[in-house]
PDB file of N, CA and C in Angstrom:
ATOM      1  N   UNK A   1      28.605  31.546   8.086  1.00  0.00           N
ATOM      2  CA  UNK A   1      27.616  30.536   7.778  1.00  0.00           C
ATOM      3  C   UNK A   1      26.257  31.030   8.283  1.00  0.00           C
ATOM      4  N   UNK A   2      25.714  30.717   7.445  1.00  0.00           N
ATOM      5  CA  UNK A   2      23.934  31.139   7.656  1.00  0.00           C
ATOM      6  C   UNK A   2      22.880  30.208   8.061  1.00  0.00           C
ATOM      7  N   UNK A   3      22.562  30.411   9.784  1.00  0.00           N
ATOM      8  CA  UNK A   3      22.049  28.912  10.252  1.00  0.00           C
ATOM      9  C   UNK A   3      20.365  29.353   9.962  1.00  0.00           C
ATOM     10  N   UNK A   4      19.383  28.536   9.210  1.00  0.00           N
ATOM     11  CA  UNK A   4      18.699  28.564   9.285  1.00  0.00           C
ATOM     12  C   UNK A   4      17.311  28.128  11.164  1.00  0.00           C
ATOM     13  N   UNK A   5      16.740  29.323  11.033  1.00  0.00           N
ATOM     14  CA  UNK A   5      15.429  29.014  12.026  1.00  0.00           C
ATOM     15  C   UNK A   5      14.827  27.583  11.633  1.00  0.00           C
ATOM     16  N   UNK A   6      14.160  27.417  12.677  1.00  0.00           N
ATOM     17  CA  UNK A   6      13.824  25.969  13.228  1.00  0.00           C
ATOM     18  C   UNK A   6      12.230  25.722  12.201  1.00  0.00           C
ATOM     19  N   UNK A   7      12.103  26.328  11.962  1.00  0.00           N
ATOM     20  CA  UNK A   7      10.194  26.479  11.047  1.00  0.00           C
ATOM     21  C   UNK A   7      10.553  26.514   9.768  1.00  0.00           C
ATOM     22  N   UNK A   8      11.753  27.146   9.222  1.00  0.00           N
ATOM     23  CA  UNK A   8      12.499  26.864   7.789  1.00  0.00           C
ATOM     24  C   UNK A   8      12.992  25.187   7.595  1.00  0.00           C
ATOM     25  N   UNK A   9      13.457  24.694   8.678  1.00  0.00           N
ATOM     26  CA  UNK A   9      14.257  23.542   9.148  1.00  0.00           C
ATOM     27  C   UNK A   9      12.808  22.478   8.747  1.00  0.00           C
ATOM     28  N   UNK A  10      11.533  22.334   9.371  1.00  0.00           N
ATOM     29  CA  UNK A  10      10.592  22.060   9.505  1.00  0.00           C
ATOM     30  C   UNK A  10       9.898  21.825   8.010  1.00  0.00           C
ATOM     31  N   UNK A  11       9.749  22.898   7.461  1.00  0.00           N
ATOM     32  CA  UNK A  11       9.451  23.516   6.167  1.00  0.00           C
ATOM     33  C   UNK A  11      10.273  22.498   5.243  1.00  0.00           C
ATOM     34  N   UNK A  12      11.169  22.663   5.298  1.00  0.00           N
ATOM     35  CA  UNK A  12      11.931  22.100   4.061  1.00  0.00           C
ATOM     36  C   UNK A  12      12.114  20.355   4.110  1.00  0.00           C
ATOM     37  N   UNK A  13      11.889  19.941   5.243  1.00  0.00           N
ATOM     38  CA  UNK A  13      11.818  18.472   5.371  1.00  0.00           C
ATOM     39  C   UNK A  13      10.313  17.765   5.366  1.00  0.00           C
ATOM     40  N   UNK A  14       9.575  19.074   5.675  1.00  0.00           N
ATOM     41  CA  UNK A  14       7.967  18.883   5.548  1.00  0.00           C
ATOM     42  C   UNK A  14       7.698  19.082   3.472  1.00  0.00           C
ATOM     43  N   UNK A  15       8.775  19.665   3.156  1.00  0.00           N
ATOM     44  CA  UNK A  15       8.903  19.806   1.565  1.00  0.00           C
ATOM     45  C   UNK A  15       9.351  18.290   0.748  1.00  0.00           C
ATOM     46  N   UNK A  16      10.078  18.004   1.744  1.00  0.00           N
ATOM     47  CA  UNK A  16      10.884  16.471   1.181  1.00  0.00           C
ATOM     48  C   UNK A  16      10.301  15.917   0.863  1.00  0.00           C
ATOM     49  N   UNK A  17       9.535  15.357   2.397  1.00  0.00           N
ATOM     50  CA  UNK A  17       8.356  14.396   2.711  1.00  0.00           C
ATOM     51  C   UNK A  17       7.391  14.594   1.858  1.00  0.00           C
ATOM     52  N   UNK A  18       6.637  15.000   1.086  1.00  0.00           N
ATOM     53  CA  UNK A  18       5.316  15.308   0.652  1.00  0.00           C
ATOM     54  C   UNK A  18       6.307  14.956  -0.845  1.00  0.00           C
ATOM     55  N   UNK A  19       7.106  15.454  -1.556  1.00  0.00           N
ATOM     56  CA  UNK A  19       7.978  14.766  -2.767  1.00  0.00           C
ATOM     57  C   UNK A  19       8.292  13.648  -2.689  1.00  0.00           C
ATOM     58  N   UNK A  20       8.706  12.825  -1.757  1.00  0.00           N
ATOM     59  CA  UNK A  20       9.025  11.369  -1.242  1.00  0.00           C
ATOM     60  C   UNK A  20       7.755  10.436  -1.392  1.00  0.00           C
ATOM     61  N   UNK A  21       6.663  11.244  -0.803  1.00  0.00           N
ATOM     62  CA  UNK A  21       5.414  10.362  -0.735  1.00  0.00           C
ATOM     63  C   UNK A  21       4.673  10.472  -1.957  1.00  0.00           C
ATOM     64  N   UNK A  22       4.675  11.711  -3.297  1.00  0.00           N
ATOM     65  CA  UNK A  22       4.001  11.230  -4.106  1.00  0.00           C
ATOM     66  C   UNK A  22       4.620  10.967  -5.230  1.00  0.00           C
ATOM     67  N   UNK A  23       6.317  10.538  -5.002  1.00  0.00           N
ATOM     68  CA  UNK A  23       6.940   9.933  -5.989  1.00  0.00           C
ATOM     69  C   UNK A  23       6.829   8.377  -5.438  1.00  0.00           C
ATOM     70  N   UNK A  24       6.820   7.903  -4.070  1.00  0.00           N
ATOM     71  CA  UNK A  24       5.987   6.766  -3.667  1.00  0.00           C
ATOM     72  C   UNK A  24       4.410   6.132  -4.361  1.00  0.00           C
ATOM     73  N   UNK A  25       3.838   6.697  -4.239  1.00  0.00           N
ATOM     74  CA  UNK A  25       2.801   6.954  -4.878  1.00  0.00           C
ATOM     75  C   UNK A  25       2.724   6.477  -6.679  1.00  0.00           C
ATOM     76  N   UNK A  26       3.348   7.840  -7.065  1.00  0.00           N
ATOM     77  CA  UNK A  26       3.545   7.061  -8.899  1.00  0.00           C
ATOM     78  C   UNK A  26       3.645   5.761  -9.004  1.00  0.00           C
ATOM     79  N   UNK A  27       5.313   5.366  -8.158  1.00  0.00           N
ATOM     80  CA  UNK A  27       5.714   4.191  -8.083  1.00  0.00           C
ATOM     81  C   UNK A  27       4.686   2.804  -7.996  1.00  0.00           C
ATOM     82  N   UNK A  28       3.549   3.170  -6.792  1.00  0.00           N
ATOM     83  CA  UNK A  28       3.135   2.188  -6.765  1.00  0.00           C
ATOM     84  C   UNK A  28       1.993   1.907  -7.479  1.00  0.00           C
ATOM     85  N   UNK A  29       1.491   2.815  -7.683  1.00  0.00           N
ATOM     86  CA  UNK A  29       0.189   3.197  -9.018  1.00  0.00           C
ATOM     87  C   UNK A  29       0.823   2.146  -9.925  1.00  0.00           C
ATOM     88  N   UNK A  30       2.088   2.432 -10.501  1.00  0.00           N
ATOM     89  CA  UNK A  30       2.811   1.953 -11.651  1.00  0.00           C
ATOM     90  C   UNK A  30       2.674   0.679 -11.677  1.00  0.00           C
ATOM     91  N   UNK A  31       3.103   0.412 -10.247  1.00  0.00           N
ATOM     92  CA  UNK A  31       3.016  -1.033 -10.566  1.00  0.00           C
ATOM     93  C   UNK A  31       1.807  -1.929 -10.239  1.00  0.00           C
ATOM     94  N   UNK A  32       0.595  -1.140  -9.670  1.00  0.00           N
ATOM     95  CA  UNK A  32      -0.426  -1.909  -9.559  1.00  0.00           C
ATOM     96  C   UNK A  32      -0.703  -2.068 -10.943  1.00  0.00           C
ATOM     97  N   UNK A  33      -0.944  -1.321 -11.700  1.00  0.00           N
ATOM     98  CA  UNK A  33      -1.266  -1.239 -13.351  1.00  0.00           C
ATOM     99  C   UNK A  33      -0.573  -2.349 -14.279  1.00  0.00           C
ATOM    100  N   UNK A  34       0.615  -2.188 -13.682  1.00  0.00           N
ATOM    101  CA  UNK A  34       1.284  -3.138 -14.375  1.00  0.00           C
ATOM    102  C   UNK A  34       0.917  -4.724 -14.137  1.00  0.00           C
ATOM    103  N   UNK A  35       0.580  -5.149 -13.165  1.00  0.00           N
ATOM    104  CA  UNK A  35       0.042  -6.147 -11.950  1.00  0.00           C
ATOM    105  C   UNK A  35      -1.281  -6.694 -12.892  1.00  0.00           C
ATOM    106  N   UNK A  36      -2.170  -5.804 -13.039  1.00  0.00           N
ATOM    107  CA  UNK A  36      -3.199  -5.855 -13.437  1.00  0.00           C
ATOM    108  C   UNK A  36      -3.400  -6.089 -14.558  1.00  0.00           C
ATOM    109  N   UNK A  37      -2.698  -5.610 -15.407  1.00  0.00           N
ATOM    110  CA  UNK A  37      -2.168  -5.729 -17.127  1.00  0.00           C
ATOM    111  C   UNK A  37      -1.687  -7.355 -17.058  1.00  0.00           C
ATOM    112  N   UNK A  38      -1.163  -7.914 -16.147  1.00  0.00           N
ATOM    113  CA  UNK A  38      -0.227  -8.807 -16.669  1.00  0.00           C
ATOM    114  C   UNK A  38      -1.272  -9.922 -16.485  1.00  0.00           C
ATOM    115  N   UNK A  39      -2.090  -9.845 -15.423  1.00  0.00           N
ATOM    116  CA  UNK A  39      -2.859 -11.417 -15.131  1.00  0.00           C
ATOM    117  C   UNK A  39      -4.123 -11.325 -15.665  1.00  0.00           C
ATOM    118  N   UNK A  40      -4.581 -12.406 -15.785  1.00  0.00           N
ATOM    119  CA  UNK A  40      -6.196 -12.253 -16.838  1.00  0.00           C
ATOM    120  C   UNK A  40      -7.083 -12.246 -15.768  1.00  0.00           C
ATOM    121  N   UNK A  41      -8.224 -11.736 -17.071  1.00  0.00           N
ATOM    122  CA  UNK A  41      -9.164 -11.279 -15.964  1.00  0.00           C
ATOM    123  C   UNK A  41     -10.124 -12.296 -15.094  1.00  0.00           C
ATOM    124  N   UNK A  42     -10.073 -13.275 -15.267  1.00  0.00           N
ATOM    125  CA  UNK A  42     -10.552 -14.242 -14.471  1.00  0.00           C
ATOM    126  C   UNK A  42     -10.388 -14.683 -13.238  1.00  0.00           C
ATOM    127  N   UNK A  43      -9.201 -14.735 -12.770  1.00  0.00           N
ATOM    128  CA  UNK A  43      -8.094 -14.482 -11.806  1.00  0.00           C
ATOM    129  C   UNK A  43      -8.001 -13.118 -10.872  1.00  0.00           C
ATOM    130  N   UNK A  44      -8.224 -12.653 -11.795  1.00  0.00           N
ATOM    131  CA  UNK A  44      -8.353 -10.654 -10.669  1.00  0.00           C
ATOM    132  C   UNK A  44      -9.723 -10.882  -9.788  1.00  0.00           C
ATOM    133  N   UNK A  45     -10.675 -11.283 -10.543  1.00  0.00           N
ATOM    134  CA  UNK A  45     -11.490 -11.624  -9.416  1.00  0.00           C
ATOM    135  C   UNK A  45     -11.898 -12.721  -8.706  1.00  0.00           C
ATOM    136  N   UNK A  46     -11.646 -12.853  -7.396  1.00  0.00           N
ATOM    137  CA  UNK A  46     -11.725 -13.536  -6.414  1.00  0.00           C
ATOM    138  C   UNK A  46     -12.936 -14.493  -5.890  1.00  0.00           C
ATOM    139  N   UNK A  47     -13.257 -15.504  -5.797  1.00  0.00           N
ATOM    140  CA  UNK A  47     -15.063 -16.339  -5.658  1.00  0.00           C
ATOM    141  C   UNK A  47     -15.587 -15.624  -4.687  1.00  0.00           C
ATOM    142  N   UNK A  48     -17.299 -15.304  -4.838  1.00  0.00           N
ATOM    143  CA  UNK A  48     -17.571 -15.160  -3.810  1.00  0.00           C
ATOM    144  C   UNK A  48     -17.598 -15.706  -2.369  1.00  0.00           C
ATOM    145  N   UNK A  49     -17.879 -16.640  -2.557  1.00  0.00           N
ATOM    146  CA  UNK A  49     -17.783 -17.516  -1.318  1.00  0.00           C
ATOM    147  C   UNK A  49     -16.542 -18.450  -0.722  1.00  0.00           C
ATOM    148  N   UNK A  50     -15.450 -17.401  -1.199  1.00  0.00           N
ATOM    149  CA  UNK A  50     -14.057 -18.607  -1.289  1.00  0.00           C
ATOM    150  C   UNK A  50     -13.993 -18.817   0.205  1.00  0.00           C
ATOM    151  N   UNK A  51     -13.009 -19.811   0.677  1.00  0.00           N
ATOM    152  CA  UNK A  51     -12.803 -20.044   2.235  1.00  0.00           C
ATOM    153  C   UNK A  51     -11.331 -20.437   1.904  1.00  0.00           C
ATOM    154  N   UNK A  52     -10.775 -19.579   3.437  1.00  0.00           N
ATOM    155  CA  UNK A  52      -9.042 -19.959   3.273  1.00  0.00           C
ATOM    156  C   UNK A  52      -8.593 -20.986   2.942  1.00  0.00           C
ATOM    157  N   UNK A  53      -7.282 -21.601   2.852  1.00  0.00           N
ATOM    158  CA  UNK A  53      -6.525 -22.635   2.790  1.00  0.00           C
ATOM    159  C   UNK A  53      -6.844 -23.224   3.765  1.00  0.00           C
ATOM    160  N   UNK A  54      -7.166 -24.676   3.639  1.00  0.00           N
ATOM    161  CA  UNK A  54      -7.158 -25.330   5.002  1.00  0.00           C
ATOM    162  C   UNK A  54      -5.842 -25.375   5.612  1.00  0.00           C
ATOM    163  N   UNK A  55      -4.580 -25.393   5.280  1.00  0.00           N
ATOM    164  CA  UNK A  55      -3.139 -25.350   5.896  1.00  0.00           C
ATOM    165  C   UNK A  55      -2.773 -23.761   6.090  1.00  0.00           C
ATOM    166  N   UNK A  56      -3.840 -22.924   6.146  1.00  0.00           N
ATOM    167  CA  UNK A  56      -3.685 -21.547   6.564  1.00  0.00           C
ATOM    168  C   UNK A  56      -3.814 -21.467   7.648  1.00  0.00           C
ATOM    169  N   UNK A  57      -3.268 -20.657   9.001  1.00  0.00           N
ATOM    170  CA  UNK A  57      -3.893 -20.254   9.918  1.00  0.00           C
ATOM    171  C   UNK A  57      -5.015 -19.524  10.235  1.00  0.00           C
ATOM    172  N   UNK A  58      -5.998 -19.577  11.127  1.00  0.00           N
ATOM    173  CA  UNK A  58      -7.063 -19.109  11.369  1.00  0.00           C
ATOM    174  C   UNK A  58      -6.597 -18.212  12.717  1.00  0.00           C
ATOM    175  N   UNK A  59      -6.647 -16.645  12.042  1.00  0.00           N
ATOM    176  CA  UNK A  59      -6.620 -15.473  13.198  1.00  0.00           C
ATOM    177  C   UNK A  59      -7.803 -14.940  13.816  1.00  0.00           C
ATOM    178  N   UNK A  60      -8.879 -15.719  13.217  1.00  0.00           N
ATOM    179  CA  UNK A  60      -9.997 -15.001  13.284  1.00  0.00           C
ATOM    180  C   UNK A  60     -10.339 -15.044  15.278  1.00  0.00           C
ATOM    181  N   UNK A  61     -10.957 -13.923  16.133  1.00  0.00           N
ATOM    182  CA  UNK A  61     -11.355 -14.263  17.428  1.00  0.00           C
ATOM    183  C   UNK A  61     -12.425 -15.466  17.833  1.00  0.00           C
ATOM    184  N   UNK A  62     -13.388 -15.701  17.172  1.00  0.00           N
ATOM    185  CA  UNK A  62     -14.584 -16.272  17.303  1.00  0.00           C
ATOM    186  C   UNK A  62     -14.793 -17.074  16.163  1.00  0.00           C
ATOM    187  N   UNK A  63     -14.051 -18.379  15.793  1.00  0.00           N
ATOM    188  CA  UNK A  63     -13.876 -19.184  14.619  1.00  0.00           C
ATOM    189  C   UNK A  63     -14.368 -19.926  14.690  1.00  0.00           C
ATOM    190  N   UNK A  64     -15.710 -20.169  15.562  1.00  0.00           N
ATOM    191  CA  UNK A  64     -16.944 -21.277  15.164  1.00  0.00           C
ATOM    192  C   UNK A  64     -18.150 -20.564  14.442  1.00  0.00           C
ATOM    193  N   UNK A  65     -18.306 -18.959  14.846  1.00  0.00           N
ATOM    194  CA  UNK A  65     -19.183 -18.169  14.212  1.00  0.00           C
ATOM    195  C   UNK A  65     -19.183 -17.307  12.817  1.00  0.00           C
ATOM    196  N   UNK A  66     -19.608 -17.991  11.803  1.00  0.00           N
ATOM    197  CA  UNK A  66     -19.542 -17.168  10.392  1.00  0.00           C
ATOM    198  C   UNK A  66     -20.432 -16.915  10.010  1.00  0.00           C
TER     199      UNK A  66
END
């Protein structure tokens, strides 16, 4: 049996990873597009001046100052 060195070992999972992440990637491209396709365009954009849900929590540090 032929044990591979530790930098081959490295190499080839550093090979995975980088295939893993930009078949991640497609994936999510895909479906932002798809996301975007599906809802109208009125809706994609957001009010300027919207303010949270009042039954939302407020994380903000300093929530008397806006």
């Amino acid at each position: 049996m032929i044990s591979r060195g530790k930098t081959e070992k490295q190499a080839a999972r550093s090979a995975r990873l980088a295939a893993a992440l930009r078949e991640n990637l497609k994936r999510r491209k895909a479906q932002a597009r798809g996301r975007a396709q599906s809802r109208p365009e009125d809706a994609a954009k957001p009010a300027a001046n919207s303010r949270p849900e009042a039954s939302a929590p407020d994380f903000r540090r300093n929530r008397g100052s806006d």
